[in-house]
PDB file of N, CA and C in Angstrom:
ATOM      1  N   UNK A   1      23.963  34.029 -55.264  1.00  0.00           N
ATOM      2  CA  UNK A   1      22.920  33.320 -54.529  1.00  0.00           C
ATOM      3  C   UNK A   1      22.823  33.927 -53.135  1.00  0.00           C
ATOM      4  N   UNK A   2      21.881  34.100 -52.502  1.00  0.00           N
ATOM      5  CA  UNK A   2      21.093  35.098 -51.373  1.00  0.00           C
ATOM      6  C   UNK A   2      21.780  33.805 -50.097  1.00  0.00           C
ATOM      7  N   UNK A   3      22.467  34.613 -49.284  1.00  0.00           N
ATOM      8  CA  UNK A   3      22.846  33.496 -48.101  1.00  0.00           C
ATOM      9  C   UNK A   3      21.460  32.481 -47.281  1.00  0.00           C
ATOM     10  N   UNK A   4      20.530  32.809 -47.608  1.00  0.00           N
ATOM     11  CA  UNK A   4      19.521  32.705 -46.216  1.00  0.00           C
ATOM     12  C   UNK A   4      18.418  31.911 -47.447  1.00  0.00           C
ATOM     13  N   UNK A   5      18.684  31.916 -48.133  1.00  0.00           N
ATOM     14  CA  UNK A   5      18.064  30.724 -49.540  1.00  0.00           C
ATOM     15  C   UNK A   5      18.324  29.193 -48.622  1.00  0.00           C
ATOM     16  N   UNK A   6      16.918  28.154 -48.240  1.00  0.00           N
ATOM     17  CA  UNK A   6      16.948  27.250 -48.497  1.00  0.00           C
ATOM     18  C   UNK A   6      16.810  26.228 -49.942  1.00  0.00           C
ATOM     19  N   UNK A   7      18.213  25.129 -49.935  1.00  0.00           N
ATOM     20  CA  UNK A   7      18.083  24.947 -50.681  1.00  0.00           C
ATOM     21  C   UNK A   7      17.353  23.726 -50.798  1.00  0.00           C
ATOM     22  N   UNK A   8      16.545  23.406 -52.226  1.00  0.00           N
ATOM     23  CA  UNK A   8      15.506  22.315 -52.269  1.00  0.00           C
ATOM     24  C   UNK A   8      15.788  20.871 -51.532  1.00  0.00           C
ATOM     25  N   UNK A   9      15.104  20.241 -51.193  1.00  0.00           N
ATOM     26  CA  UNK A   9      15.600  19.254 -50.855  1.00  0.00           C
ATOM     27  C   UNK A   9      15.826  17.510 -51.923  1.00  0.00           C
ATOM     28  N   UNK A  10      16.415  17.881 -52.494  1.00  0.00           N
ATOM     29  CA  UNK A  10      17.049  16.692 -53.433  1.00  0.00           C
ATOM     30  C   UNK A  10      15.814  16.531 -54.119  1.00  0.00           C
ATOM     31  N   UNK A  11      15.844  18.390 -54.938  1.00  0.00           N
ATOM     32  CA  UNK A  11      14.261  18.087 -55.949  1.00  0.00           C
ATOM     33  C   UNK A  11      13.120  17.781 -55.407  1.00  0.00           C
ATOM     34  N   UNK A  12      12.931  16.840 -54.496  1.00  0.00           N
ATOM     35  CA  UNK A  12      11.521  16.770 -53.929  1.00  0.00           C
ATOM     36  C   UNK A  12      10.702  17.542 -53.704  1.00  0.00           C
ATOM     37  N   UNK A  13       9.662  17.242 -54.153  1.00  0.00           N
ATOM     38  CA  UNK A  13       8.442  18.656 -53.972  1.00  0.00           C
ATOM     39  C   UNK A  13       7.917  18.150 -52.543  1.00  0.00           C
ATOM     40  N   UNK A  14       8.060  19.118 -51.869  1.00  0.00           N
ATOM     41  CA  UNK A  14       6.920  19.387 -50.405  1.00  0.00           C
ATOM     42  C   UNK A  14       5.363  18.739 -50.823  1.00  0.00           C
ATOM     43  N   UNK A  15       5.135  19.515 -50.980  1.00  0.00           N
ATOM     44  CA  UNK A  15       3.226  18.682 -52.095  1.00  0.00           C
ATOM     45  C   UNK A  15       3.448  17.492 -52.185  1.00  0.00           C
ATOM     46  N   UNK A  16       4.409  16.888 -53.072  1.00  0.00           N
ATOM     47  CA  UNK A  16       4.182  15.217 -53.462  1.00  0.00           C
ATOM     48  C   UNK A  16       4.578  14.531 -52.044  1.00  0.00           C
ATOM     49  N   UNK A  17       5.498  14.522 -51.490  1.00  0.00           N
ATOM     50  CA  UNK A  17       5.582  14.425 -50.049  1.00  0.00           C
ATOM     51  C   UNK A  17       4.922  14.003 -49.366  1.00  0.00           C
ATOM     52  N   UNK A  18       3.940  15.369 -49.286  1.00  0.00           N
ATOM     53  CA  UNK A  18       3.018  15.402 -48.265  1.00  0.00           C
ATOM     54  C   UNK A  18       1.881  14.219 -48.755  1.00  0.00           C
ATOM     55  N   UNK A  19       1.357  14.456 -49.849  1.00  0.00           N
ATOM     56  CA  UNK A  19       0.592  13.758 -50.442  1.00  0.00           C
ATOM     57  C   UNK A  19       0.714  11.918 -50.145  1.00  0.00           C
ATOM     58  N   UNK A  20       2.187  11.793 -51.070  1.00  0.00           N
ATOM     59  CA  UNK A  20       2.654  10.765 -50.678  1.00  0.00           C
ATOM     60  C   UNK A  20       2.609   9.897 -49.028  1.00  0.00           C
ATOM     61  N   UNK A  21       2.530  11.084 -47.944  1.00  0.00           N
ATOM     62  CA  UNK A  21       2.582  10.868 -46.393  1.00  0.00           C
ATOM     63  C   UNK A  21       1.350  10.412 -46.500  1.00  0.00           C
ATOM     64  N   UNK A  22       0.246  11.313 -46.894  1.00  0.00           N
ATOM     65  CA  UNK A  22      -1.049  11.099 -46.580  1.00  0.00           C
ATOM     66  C   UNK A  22      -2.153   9.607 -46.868  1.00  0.00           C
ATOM     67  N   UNK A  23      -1.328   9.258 -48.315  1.00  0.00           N
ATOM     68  CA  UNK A  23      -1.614   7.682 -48.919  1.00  0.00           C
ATOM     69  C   UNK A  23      -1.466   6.708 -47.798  1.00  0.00           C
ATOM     70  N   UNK A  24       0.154   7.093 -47.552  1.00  0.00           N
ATOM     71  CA  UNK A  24       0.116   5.716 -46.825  1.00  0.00           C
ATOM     72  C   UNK A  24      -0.766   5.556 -45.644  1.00  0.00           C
ATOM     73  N   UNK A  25      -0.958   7.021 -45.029  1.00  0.00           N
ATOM     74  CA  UNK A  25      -1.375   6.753 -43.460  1.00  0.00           C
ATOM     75  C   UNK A  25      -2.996   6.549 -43.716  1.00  0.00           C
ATOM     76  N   UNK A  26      -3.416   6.794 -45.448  1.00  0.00           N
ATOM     77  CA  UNK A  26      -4.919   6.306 -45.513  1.00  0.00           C
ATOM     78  C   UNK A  26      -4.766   4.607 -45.365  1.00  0.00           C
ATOM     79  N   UNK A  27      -3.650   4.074 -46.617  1.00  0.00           N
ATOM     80  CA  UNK A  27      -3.701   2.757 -46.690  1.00  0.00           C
ATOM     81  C   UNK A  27      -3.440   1.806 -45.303  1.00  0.00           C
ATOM     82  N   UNK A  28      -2.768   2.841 -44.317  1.00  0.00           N
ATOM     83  CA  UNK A  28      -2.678   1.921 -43.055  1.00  0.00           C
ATOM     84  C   UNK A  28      -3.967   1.572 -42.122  1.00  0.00           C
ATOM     85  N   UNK A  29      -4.597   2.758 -42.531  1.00  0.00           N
ATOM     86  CA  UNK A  29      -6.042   3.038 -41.574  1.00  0.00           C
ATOM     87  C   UNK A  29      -6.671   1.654 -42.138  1.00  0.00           C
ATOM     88  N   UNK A  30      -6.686   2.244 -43.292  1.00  0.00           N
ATOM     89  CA  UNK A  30      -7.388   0.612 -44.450  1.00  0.00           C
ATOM     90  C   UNK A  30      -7.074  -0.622 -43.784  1.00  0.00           C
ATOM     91  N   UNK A  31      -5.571  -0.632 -44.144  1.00  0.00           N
ATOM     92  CA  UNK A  31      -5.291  -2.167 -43.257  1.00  0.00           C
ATOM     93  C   UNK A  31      -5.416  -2.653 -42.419  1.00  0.00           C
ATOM     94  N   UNK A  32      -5.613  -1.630 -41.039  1.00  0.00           N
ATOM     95  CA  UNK A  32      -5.644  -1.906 -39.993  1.00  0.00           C
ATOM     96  C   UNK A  32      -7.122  -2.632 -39.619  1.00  0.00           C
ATOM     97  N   UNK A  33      -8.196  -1.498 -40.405  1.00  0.00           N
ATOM     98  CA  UNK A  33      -9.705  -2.086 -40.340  1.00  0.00           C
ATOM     99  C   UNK A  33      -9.651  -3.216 -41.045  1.00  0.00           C
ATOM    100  N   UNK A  34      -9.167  -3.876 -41.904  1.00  0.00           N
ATOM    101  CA  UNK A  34      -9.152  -4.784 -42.467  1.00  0.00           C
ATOM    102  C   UNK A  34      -8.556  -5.980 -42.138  1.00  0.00           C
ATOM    103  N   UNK A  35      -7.225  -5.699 -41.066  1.00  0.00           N
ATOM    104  CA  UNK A  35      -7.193  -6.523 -40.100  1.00  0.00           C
ATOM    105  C   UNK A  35      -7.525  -7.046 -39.151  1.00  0.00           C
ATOM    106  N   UNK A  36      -8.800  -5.977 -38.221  1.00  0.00           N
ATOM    107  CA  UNK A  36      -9.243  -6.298 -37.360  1.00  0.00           C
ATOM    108  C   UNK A  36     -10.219  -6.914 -37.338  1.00  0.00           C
ATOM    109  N   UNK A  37     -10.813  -7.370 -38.733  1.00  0.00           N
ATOM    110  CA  UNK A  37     -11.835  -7.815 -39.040  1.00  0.00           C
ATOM    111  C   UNK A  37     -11.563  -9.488 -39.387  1.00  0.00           C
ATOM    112  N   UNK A  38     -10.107  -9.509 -39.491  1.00  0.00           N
ATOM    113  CA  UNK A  38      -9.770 -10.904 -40.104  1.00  0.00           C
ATOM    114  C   UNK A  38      -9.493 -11.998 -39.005  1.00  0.00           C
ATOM    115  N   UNK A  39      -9.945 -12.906 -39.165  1.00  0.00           N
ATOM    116  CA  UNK A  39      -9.477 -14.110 -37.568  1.00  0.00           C
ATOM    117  C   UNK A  39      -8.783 -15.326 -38.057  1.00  0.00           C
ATOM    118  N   UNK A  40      -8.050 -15.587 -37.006  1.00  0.00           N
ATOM    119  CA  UNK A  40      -7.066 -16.169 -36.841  1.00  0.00           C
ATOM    120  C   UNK A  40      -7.005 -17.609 -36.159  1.00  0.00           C
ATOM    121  N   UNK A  41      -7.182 -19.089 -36.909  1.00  0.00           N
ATOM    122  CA  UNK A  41      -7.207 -19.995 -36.085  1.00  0.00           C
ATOM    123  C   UNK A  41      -6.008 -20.956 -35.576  1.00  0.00           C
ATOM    124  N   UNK A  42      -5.674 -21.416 -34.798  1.00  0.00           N
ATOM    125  CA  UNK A  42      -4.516 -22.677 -33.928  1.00  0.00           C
ATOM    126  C   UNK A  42      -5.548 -23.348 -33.432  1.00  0.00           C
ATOM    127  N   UNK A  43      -4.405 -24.759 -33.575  1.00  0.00           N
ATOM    128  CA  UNK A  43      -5.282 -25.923 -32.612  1.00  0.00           C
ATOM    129  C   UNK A  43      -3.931 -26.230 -32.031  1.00  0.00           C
ATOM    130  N   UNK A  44      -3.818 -27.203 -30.746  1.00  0.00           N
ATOM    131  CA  UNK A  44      -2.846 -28.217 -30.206  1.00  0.00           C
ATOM    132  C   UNK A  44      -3.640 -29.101 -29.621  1.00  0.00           C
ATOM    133  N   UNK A  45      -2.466 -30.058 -29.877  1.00  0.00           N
ATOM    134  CA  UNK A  45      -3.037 -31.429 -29.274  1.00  0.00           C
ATOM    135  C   UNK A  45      -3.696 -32.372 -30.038  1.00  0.00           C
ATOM    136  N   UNK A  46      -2.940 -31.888 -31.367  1.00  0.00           N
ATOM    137  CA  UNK A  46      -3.581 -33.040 -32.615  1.00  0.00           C
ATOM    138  C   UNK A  46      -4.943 -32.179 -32.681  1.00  0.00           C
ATOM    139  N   UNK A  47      -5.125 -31.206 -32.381  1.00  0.00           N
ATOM    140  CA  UNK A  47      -6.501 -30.461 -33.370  1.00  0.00           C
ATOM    141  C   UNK A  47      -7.523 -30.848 -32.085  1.00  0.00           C
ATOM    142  N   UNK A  48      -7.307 -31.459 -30.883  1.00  0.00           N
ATOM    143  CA  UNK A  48      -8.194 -31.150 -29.609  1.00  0.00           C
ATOM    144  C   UNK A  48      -8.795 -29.860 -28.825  1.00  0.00           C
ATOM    145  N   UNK A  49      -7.876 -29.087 -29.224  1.00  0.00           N
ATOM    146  CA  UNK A  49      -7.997 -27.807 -29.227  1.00  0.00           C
ATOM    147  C   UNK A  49      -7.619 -26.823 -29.785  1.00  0.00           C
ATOM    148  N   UNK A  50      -9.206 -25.849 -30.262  1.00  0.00           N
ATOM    149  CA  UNK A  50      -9.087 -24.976 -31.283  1.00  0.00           C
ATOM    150  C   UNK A  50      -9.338 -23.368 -31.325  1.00  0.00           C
ATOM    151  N   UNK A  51      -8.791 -22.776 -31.288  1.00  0.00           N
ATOM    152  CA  UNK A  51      -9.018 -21.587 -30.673  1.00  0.00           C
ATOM    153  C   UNK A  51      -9.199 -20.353 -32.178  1.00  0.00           C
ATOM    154  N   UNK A  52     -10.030 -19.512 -32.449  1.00  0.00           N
ATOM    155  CA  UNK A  52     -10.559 -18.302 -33.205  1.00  0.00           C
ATOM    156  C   UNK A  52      -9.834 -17.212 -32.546  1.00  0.00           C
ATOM    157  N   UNK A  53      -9.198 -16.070 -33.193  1.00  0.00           N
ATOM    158  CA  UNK A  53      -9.218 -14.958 -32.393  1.00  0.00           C
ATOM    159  C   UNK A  53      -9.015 -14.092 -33.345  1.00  0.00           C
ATOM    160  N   UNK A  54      -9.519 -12.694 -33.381  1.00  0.00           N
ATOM    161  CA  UNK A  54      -9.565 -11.734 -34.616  1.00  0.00           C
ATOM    162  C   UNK A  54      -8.455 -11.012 -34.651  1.00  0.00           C
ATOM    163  N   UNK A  55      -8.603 -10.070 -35.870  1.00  0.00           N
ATOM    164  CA  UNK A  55      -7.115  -9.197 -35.940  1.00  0.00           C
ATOM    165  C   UNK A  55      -7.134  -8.035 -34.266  1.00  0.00           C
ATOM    166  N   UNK A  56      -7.826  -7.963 -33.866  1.00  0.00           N
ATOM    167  CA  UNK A  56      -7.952  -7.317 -32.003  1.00  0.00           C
ATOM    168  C   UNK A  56      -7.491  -7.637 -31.282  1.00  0.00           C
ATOM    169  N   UNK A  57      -7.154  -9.658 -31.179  1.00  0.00           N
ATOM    170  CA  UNK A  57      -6.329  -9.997 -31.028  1.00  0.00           C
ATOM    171  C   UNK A  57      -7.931 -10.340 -29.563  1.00  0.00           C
ATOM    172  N   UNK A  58      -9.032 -10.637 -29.820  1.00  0.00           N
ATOM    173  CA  UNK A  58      -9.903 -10.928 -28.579  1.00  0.00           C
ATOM    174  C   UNK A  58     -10.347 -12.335 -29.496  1.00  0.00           C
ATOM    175  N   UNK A  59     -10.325 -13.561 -28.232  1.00  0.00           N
ATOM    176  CA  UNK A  59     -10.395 -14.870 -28.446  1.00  0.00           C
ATOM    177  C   UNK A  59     -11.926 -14.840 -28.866  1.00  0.00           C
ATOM    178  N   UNK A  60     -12.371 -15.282 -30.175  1.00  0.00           N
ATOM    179  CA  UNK A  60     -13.904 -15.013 -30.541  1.00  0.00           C
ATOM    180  C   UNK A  60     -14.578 -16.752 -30.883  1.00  0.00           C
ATOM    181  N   UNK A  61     -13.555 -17.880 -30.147  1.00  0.00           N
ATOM    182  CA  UNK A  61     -13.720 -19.409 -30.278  1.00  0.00           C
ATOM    183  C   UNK A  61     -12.992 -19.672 -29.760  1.00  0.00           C
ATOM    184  N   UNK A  62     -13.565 -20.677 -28.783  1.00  0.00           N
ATOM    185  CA  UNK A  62     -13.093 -21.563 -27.564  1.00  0.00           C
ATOM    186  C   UNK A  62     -13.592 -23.146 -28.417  1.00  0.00           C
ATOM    187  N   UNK A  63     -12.868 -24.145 -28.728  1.00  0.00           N
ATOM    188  CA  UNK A  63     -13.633 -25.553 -28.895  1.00  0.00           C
ATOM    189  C   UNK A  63     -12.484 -26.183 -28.144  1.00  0.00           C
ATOM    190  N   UNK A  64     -13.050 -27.430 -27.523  1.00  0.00           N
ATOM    191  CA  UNK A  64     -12.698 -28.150 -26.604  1.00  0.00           C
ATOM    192  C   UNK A  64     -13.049 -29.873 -26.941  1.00  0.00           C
ATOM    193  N   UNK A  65     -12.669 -30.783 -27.432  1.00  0.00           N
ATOM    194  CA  UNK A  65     -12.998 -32.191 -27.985  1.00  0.00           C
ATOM    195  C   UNK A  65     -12.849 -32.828 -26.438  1.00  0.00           C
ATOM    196  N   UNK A  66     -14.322 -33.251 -26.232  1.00  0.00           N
ATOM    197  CA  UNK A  66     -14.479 -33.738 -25.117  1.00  0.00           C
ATOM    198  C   UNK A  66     -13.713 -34.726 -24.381  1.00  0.00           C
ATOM    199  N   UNK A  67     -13.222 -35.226 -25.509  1.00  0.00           N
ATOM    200  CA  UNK A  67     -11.744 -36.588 -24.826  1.00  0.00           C
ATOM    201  C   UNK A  67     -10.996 -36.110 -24.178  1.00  0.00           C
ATOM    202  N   UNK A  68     -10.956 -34.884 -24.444  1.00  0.00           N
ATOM    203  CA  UNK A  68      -9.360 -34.357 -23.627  1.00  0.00           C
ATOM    204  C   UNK A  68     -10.082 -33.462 -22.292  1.00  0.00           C
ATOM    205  N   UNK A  69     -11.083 -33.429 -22.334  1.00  0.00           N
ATOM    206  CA  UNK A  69     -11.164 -32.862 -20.934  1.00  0.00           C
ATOM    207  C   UNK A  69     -11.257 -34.530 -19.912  1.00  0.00           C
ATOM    208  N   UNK A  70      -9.848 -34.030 -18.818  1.00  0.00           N
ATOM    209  CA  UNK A  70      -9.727 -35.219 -18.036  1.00  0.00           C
ATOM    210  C   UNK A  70      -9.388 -34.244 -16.648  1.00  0.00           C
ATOM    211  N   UNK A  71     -10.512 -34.816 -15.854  1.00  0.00           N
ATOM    212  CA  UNK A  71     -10.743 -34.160 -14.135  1.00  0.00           C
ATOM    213  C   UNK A  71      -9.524 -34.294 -13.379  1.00  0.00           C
ATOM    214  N   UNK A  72      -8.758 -35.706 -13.970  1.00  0.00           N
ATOM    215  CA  UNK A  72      -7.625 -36.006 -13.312  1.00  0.00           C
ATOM    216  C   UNK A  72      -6.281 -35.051 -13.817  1.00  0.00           C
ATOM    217  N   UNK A  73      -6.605 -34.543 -14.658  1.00  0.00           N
ATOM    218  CA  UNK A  73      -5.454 -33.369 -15.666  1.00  0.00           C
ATOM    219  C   UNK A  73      -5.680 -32.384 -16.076  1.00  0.00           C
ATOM    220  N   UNK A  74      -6.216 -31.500 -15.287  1.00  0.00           N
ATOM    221  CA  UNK A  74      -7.033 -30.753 -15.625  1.00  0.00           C
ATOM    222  C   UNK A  74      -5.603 -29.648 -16.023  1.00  0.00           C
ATOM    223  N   UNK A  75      -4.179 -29.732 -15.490  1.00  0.00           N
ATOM    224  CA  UNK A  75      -3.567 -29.098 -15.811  1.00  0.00           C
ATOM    225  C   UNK A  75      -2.999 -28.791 -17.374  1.00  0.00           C
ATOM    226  N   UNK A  76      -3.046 -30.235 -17.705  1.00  0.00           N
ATOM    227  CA  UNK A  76      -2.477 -30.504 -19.064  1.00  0.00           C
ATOM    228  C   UNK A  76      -3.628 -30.102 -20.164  1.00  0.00           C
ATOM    229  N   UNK A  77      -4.909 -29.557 -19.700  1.00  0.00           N
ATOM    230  CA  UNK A  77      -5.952 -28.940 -20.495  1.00  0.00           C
ATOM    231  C   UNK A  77      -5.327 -27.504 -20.599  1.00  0.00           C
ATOM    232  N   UNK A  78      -5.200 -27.194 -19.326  1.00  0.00           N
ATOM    233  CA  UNK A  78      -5.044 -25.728 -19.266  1.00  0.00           C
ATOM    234  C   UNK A  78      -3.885 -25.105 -20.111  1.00  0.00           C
ATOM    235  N   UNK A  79      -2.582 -26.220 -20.117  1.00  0.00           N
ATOM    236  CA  UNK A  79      -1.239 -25.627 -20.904  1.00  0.00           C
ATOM    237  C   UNK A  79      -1.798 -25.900 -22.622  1.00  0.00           C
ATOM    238  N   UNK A  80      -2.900 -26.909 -22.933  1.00  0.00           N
ATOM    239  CA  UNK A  80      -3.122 -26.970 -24.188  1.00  0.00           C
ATOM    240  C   UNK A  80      -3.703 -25.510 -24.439  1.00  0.00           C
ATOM    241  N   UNK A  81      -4.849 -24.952 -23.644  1.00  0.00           N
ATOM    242  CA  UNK A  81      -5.124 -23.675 -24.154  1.00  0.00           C
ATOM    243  C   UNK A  81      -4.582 -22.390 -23.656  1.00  0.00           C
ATOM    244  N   UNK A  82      -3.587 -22.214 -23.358  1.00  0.00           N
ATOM    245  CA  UNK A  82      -2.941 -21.479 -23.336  1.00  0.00           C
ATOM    246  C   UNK A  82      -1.438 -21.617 -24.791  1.00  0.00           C
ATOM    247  N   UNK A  83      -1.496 -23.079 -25.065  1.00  0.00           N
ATOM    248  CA  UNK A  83      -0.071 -22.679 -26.173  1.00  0.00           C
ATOM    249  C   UNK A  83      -1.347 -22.500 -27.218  1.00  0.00           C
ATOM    250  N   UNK A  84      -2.375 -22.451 -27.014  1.00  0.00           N
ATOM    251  CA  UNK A  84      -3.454 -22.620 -28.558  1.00  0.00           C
ATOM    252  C   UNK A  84      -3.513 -21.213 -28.949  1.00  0.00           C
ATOM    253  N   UNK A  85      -4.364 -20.557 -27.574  1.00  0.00           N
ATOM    254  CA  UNK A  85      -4.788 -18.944 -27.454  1.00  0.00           C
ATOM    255  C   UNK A  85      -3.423 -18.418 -28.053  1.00  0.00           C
ATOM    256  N   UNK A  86      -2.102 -18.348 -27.558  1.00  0.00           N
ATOM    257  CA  UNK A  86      -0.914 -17.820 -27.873  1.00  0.00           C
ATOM    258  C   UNK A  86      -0.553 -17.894 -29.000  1.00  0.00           C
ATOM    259  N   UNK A  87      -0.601 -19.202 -29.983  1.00  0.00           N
ATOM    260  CA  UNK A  87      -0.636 -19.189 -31.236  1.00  0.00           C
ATOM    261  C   UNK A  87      -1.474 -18.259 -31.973  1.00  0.00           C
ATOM    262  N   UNK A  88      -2.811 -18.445 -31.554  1.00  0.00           N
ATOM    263  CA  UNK A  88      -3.515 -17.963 -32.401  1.00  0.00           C
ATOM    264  C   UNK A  88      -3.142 -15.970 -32.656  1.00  0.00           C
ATOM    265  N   UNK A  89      -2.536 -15.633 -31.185  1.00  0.00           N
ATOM    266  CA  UNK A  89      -2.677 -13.973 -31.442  1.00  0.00           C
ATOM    267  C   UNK A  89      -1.482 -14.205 -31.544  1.00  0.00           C
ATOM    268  N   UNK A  90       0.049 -14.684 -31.832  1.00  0.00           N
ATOM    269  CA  UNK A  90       1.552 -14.757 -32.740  1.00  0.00           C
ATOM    270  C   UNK A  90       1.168 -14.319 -34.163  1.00  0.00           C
ATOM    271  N   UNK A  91      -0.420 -15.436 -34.278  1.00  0.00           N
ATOM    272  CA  UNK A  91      -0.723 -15.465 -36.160  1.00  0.00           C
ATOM    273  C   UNK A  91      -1.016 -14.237 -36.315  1.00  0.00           C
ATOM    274  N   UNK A  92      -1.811 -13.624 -35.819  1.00  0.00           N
ATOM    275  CA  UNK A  92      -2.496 -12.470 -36.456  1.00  0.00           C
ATOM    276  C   UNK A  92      -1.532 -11.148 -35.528  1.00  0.00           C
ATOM    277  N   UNK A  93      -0.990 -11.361 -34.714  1.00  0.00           N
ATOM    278  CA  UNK A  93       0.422 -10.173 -34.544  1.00  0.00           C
ATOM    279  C   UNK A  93       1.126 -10.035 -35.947  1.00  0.00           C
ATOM    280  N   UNK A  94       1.653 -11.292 -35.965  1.00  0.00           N
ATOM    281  CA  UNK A  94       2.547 -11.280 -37.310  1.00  0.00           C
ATOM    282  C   UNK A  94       2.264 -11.055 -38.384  1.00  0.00           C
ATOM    283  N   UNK A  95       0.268 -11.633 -39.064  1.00  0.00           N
ATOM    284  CA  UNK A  95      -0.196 -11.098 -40.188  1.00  0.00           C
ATOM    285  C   UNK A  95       0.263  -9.423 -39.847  1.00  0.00           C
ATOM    286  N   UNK A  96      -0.373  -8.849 -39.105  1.00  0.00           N
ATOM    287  CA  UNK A  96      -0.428  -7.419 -38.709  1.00  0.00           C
ATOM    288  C   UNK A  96       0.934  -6.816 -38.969  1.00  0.00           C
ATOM    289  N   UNK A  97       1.839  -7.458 -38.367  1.00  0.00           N
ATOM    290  CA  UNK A  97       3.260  -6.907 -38.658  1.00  0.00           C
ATOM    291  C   UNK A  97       3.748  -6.911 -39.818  1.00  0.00           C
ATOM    292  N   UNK A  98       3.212  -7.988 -41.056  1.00  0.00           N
ATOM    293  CA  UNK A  98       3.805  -7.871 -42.083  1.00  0.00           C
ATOM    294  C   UNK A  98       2.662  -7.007 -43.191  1.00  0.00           C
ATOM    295  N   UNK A  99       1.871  -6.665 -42.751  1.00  0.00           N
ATOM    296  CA  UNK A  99       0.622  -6.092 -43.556  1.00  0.00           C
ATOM    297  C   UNK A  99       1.478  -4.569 -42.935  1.00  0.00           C
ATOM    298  N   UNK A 100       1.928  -4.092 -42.141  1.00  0.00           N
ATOM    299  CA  UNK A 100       2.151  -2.603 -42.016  1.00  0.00           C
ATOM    300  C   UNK A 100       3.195  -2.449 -42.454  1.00  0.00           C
ATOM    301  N   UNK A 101       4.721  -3.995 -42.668  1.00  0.00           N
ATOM    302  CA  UNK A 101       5.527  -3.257 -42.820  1.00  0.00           C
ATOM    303  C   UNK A 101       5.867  -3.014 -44.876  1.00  0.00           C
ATOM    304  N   UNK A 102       4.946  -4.294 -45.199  1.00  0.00           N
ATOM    305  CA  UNK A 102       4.664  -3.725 -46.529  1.00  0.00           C
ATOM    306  C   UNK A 102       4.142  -2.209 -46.967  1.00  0.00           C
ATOM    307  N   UNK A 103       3.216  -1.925 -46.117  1.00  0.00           N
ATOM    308  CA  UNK A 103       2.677  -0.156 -46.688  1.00  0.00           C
ATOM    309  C   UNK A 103       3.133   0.682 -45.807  1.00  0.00           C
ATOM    310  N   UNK A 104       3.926   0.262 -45.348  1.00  0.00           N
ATOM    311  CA  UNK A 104       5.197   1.247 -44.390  1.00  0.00           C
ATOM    312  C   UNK A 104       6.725   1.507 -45.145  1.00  0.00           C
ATOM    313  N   UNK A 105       6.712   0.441 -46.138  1.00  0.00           N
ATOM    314  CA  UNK A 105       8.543   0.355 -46.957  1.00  0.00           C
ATOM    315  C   UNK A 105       9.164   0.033 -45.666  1.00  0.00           C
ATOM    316  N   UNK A 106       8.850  -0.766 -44.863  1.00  0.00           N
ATOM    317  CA  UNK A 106       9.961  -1.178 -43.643  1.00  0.00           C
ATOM    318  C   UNK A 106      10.048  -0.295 -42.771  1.00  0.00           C
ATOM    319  N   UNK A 107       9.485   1.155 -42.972  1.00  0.00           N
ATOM    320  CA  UNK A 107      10.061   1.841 -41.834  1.00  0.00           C
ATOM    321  C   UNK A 107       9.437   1.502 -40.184  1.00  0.00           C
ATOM    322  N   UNK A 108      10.140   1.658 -39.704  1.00  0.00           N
ATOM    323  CA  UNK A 108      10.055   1.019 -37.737  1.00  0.00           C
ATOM    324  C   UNK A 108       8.585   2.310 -37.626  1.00  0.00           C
ATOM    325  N   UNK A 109       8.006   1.915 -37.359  1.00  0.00           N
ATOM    326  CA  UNK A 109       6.540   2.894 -36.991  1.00  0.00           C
ATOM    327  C   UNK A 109       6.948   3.063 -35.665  1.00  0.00           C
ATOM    328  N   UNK A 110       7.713   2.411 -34.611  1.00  0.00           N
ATOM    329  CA  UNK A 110       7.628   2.516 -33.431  1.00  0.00           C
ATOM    330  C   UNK A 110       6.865   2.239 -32.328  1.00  0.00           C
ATOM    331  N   UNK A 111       6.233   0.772 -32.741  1.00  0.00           N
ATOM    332  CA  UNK A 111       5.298   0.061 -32.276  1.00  0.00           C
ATOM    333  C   UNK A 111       3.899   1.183 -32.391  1.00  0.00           C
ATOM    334  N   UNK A 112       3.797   1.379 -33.097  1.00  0.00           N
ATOM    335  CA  UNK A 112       2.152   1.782 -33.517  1.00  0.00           C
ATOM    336  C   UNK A 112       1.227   0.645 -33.909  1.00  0.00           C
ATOM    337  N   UNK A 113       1.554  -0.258 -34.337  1.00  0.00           N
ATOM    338  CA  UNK A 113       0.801  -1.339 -34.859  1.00  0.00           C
ATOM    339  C   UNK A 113       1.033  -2.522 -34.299  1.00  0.00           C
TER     340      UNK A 113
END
């Protein structure tokens, strides 16, 4: 055997490989458009407030049940939509995270997604 011979790499063909590389990074493109298209709803406060936001993760619904807007509390409005908004982009982070790491086989992308 010739010293300077690489040897195969555990049978694997280069081609299927590559090929194989190329699927997934189509099926991610896929997912990704397919996530960004999908929205995501939270409410707090017993469903007083309801917040939309897409896989972009941009708030695309604001609702507000008029009872709870109070002039005298206006603070305790503000922490309702802020834990609402936050829910809502956790949901669709996490759809996102588990939609890549299925057509990823787990591997760490390295915050790409």
């Amino acid at each position: 055997m010739a010293k300077n011979k690489i040897p195969p790499m555990g049978g694997m063909n280069m081609n299927a490989m590559l090929r194989q590389a190329q699927k997934m990074q189509a099926d991610m493109e896929n997912a990704r458009r397919e996530l960004d298209e999908k929205e995501y709803s939270f409410a707090s406060g017993g469903g007083e407030v309801q917040v939309v936001v897409n896989g972009k993760l941009e708030c695309v619904k604001l609702t507000i049940a008029p009872d709870v807007i109070d002039p005298e509390d206006a603070e305790m409005l503000s922490d309702l939509i802020l834990l609402t908004v936050n829910g809502a982009i956790r949901a669709a982070r996490e759809d996102a995270e588990k939609t890549m790491n299925r057509l990823s086989g787990g591997m760490n992308m390295g915050g790409l997604f």
